[in-house]
Protein backbone atom coordinates (compact mmCIF):
# COMPACT_ATOMS: atom_id res chain seq x y z
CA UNK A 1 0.00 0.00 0.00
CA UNK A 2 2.90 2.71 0.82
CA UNK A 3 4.40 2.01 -2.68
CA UNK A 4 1.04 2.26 -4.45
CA UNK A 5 0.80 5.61 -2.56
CA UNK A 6 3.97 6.68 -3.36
CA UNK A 7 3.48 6.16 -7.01
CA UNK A 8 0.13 7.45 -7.05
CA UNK A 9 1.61 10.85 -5.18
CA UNK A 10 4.47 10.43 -8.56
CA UNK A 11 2.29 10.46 -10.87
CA UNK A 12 -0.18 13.40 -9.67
CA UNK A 13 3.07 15.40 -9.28
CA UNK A 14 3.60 15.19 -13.25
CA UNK A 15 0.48 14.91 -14.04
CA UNK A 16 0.08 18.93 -12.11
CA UNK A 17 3.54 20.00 -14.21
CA UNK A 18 1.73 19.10 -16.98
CA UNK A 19 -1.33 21.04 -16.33
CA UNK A 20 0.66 24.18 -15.32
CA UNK A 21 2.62 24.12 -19.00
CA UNK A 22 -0.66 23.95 -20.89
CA UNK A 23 -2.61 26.13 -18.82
CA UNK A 24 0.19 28.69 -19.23
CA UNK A 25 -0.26 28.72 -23.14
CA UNK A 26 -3.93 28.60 -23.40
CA UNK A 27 -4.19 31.88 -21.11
CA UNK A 28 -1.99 33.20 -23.25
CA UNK A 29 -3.34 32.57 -26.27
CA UNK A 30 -6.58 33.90 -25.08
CA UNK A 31 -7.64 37.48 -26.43
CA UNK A 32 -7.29 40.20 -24.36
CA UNK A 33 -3.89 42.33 -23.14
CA UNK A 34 -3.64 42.56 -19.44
CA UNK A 35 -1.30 46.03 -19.87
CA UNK A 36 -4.79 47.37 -21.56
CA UNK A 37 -7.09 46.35 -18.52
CA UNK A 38 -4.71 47.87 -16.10
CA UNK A 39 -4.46 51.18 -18.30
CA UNK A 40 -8.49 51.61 -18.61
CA UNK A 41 -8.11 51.08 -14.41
CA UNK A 42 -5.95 53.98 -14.85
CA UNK A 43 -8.01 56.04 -17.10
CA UNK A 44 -6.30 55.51 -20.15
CA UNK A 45 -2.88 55.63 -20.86
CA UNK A 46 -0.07 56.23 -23.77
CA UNK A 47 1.91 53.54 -25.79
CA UNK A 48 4.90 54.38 -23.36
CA UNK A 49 2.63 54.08 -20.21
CA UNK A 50 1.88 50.49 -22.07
CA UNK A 51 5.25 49.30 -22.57
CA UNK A 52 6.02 50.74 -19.24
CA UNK A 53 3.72 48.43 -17.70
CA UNK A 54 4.45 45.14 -19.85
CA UNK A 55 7.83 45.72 -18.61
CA UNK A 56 7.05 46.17 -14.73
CA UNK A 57 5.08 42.39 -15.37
CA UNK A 58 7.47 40.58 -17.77
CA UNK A 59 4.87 40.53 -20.50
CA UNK A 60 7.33 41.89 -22.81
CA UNK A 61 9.27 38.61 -22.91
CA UNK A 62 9.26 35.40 -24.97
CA UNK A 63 6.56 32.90 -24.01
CA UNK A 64 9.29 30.36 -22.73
CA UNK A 65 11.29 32.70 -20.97
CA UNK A 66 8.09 34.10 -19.14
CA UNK A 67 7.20 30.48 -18.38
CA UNK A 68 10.52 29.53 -16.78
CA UNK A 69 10.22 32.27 -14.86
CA UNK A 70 7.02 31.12 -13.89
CA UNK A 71 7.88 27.66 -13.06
CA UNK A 72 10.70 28.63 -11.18
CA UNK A 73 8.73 31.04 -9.09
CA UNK A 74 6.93 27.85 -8.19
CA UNK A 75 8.79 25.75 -7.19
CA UNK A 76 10.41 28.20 -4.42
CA UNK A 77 6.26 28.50 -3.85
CA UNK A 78 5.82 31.79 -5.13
CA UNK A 79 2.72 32.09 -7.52
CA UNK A 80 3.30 35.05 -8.90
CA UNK A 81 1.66 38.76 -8.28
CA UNK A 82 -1.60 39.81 -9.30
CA UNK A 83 -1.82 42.20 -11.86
CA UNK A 84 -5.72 43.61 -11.07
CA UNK A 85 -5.67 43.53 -6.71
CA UNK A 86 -1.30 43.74 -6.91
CA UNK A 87 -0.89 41.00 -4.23
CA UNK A 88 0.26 37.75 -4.26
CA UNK A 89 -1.33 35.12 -5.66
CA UNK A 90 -0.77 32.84 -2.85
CA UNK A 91 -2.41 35.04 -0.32
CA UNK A 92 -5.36 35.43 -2.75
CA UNK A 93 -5.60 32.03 -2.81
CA UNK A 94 -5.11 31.19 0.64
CA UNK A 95 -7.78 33.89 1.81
CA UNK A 96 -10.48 32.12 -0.87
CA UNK A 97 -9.56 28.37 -0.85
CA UNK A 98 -11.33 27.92 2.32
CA UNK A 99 -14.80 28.65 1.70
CA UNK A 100 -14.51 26.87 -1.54
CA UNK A 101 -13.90 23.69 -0.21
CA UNK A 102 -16.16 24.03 2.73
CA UNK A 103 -19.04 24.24 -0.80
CA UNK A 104 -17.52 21.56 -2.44
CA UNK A 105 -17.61 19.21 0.42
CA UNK A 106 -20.96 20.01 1.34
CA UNK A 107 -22.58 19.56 -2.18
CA UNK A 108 -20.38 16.34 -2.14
CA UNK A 109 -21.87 15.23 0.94
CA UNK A 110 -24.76 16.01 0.12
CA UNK A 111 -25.52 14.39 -3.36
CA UNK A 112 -23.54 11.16 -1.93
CA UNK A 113 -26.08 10.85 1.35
CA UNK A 114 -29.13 11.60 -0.56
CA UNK A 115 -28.83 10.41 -3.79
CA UNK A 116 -27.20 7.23 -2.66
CA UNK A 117 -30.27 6.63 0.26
CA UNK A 118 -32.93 7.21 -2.62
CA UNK A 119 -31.59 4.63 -4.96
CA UNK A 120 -31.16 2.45 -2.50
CA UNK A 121 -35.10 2.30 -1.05
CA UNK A 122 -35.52 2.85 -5.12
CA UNK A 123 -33.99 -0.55 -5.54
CA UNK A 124 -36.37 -2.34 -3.66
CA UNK A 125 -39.64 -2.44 -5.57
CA UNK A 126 -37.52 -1.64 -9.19
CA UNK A 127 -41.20 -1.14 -10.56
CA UNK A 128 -43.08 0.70 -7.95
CA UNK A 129 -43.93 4.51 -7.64
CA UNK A 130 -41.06 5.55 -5.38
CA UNK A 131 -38.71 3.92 -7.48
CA UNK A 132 -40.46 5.87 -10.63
CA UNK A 133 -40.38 9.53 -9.17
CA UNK A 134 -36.66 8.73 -7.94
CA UNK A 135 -35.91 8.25 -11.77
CA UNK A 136 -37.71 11.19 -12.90
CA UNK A 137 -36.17 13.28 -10.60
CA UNK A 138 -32.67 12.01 -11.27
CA UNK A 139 -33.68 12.71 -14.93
CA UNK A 140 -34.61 16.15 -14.62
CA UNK A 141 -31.32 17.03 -12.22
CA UNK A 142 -28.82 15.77 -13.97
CA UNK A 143 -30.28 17.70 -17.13
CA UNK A 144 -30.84 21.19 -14.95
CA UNK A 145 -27.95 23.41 -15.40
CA UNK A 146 -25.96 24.74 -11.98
CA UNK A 147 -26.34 28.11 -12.49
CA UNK A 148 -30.04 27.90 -13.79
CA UNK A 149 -30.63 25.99 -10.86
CA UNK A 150 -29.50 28.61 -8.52
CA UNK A 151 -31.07 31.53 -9.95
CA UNK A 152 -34.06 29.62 -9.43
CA UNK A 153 -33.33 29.07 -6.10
CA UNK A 154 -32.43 32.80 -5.30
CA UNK A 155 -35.90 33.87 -6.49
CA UNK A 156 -37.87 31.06 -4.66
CA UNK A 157 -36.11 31.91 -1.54
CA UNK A 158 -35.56 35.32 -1.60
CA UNK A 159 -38.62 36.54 -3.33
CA UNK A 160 -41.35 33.89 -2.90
CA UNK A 161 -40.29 32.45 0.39
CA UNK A 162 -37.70 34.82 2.29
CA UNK A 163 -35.81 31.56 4.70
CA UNK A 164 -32.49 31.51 3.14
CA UNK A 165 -29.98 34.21 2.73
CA UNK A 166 -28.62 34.22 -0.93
CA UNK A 167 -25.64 36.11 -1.27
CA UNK A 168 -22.96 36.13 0.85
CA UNK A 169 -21.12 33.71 3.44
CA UNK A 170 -22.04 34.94 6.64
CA UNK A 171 -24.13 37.74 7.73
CA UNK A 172 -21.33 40.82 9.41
CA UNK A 173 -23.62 42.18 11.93
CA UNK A 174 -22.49 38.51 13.80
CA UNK A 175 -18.46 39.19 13.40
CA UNK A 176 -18.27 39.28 17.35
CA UNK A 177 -20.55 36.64 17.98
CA UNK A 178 -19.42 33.56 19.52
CA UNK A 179 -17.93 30.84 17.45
CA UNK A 180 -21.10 28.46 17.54
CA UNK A 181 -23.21 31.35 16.77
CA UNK A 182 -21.56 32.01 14.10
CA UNK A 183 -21.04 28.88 12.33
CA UNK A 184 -24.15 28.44 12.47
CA UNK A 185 -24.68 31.41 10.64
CA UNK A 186 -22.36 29.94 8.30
CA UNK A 187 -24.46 26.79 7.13
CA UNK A 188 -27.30 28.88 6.95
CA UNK A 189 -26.09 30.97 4.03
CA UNK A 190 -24.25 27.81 3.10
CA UNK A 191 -27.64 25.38 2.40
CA UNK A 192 -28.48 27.04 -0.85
CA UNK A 193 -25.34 26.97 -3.02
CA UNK A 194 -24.66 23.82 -1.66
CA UNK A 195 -27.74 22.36 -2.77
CA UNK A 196 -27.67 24.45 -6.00
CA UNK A 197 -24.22 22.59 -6.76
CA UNK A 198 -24.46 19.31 -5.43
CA UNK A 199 -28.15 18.23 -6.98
CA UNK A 200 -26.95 17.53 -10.60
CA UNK A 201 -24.49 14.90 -8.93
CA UNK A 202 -27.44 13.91 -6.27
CA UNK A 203 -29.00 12.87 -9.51
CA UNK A 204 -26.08 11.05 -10.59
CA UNK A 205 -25.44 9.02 -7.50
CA UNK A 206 -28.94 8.21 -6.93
CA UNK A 207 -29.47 6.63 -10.94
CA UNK A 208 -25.93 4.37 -10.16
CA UNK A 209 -27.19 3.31 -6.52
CA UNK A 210 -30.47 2.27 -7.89
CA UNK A 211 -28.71 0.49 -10.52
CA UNK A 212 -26.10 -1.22 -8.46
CA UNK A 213 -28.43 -2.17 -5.23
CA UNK A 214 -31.02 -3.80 -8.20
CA UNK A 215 -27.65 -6.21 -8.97
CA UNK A 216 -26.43 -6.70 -5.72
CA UNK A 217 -30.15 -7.41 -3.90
CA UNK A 218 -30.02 -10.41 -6.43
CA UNK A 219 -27.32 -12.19 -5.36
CA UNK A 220 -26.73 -15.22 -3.56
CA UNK A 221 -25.44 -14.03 -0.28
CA UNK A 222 -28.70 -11.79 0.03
CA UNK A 223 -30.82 -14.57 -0.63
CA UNK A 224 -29.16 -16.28 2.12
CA UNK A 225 -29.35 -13.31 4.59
CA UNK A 226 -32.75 -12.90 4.45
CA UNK A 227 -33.36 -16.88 4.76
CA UNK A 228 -31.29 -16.67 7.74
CA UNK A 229 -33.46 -14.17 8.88
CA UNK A 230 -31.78 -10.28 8.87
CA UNK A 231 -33.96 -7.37 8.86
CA UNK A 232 -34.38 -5.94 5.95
CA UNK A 233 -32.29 -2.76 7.18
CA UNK A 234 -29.26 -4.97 7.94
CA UNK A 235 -29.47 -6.57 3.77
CA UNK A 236 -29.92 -3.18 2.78
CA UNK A 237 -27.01 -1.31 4.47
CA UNK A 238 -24.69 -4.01 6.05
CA UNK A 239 -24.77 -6.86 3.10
CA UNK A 240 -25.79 -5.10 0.24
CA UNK A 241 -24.46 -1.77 0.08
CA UNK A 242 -21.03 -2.17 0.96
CA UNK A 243 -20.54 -4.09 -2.60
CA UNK A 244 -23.05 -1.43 -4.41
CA UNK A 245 -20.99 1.44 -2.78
CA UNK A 246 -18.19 0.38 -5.15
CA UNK A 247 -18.99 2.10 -8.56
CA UNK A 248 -20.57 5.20 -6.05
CA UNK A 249 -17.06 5.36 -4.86
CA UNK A 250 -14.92 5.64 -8.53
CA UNK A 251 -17.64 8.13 -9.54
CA UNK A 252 -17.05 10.31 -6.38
CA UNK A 253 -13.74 10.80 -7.19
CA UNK A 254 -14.50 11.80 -10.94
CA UNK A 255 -17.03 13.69 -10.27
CA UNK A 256 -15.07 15.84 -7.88
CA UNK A 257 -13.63 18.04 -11.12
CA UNK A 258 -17.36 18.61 -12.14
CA UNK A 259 -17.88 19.71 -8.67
CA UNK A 260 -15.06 22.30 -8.62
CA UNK A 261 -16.12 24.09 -12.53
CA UNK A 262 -19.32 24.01 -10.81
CA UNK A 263 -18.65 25.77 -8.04
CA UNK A 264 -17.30 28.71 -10.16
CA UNK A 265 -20.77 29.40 -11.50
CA UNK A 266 -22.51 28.70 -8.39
CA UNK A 267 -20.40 31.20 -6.28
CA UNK A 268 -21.13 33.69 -9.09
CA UNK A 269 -24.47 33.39 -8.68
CA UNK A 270 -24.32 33.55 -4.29
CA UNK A 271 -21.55 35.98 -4.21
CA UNK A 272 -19.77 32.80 -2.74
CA UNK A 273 -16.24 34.44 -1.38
CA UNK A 274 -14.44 31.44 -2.73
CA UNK A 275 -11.83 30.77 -5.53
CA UNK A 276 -14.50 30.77 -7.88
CA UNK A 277 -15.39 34.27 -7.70
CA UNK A 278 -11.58 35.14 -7.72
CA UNK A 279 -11.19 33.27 -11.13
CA UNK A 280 -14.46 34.99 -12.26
CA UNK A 281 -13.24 38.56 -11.79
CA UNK A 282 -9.42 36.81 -12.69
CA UNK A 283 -11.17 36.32 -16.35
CA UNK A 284 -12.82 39.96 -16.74
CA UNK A 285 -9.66 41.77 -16.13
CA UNK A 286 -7.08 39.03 -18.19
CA UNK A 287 -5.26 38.52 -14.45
CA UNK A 288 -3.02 35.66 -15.97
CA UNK A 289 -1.10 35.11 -12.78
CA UNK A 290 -4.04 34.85 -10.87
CA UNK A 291 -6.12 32.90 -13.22
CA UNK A 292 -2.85 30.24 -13.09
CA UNK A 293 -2.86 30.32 -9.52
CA UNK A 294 -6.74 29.13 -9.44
CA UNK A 295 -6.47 26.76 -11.91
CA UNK A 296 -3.28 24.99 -10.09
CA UNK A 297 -5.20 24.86 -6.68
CA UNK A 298 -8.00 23.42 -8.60
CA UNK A 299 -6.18 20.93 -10.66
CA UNK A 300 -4.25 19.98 -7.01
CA UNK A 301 -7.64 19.31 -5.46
CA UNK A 302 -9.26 17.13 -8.60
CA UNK A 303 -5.52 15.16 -8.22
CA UNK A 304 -5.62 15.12 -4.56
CA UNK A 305 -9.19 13.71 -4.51
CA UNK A 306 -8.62 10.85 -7.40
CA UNK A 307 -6.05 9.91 -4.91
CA UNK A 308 -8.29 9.44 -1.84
CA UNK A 309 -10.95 7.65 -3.97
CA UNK A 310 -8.24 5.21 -5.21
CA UNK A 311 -7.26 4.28 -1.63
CA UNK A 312 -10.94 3.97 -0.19
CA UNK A 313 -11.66 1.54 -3.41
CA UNK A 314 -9.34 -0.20 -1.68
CA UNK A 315 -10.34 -0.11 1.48
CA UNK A 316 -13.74 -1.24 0.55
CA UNK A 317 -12.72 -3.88 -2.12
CA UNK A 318 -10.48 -6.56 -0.01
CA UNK A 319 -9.41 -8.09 -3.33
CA UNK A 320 -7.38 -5.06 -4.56
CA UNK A 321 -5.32 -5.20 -1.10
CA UNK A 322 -3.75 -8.04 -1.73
CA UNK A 323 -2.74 -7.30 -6.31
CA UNK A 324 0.42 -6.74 -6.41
């Protein structure tokens, strides 16, 4: 196990240097000159002004020599400076990465818990009405696009039915609150982009549980638990669902890439402070520093996450302990 997770860590490494290098020429070969955006900031300025500022930010230089300087910058962890709020990426990063994966988590938890429960009580009458409205409703999520999804949310719930805050993380009349208080505060304005994000993959999980518990309640060693007398509670959820959980487990860990792209648009649309708002206003103002910086935290967290699902597929599948 320690030399599978060794190599694993290996390969993530260059699979990240790989991401940097072509994320580094794609920003760059996107319209748009950051010199200009910081000029209009300024009010407008002259060619000299221009070259001026391409100089101050090394834009003047060859591609490759701005992307060694880059990558060396890196690898003594320094990200770079933004060109827009003219601090480091880093700090930028480290201010917003937080409440980003608090979302991310929470949609993740809650798609897995929900979606996985209703295709598993789906799975017992395949045929019957529950099982029918749990398909429909899978149908219709997985086709309902995040941000779509959240608008619609922020004008049930703050039009129709005023419960849930929609913008924001926490409410700043609270700041000297106690802790409990206010992290409470905190899932409250928390519960809508959270849902908003994670009911496309609710969908997901709750079509492959349904699918999986439909195989697995027709094996043998069900058969056999339920002659031998187990409650139907203890088949569901102690025989059955540890083998169905399998496929729910390799599709948590892809899935965890769609959850971060989504969580751009859905902090957009809650004024989410997370990284997804910083690559948002990254984007308007061509901040290519900044933009990197996002999509390298990102990228770490999709890598980082493929790693923890392979080790819990092995945890929960004995027979890939003992492969060599």
């Amino acid at each position: 196990m320690a030399a599978y997770i060794v190599r694993r860590i290996l390969y993530g490494i260059l699979l990240m240097a790989g991401v940097v290098i072509l994320n580094f020429f794609l920003i760059r070969l996107a319209p748009g000159d950051p010199a200009e955006v910081i000029a209009g900031d300024m009010g407008g300025a002259t060619a000299e002004v221009l070259a001026s500022i391409r100089a101050d930010y090394g834009l003047d230089q060859p591609l490759l020599t701005q992307l060694w300087v880059y990558l060396s910058g890196m690898l003594q962890g320094d990200l770079g400076q933004s060109y827009f709020f003219n601090r480091p990426v880093s700090e930028l990063i480290a201010i917003r990465v937080g409440p980003t994966i608090l979302l991310v988590i929470a949609a993740q938890v809650i798609a897995i818990t929900i979606g996985t429960a209703m295709g598993v009580f789906a799975a017992r009458k395949p045929g019957g009405l529950f099982s029918s409205v749990v398909s429909v409703i899978a149908t219709i999520g997985y086709a309902v696009p995040v941000f779509w999804m959240g608008i619609m949310l922020v004008i049930l719930f703050a039009s129709i039915i005023p419960i849930f805050p929609v913008e924001g993380m926490a409410d700043v009349r609270l700041r000297n609150d106690p802790w409990l208080t206010r992290m409470i505060d905190i899932l409250y304005h928390l519960c809508l982009p959270a849902f908003s994000l994670g009911i496309i993959f609710l969908a997901i999980y709750a079509r492959l549980a349904r699918a999986s518990m439909i195989d697995v309640l027709g094996a043998d060693y069900v058969r056999t638990a339920r002659a031998k007398g187990a409650s139907e509670g203890s088949v569901l959820f102690k025989h059955a669902l540890r083998n169905a959980a399998l496929p729910i487990i390799t599709v948590a860990g892809l899935q965890f890439g769609g959850l971060i792209s989504g969580a751009l648009l859905v902090e957009t649309v809650f004024n989410w402070p997370g990284m997804g708002t910083l690559a948002f206003d990254a984007i308007l103002r061509r901040d290519y520093t900044t933009m990197l910086g996002v999509l390298f935290f990102a990228s770490a967290m999709v890598v980082v996450a493929n790693i923890i699902t392979d080790l819990s597929y092995r945890i929960a599948d004995p027979r890939l302990r003992t492969e060599t």
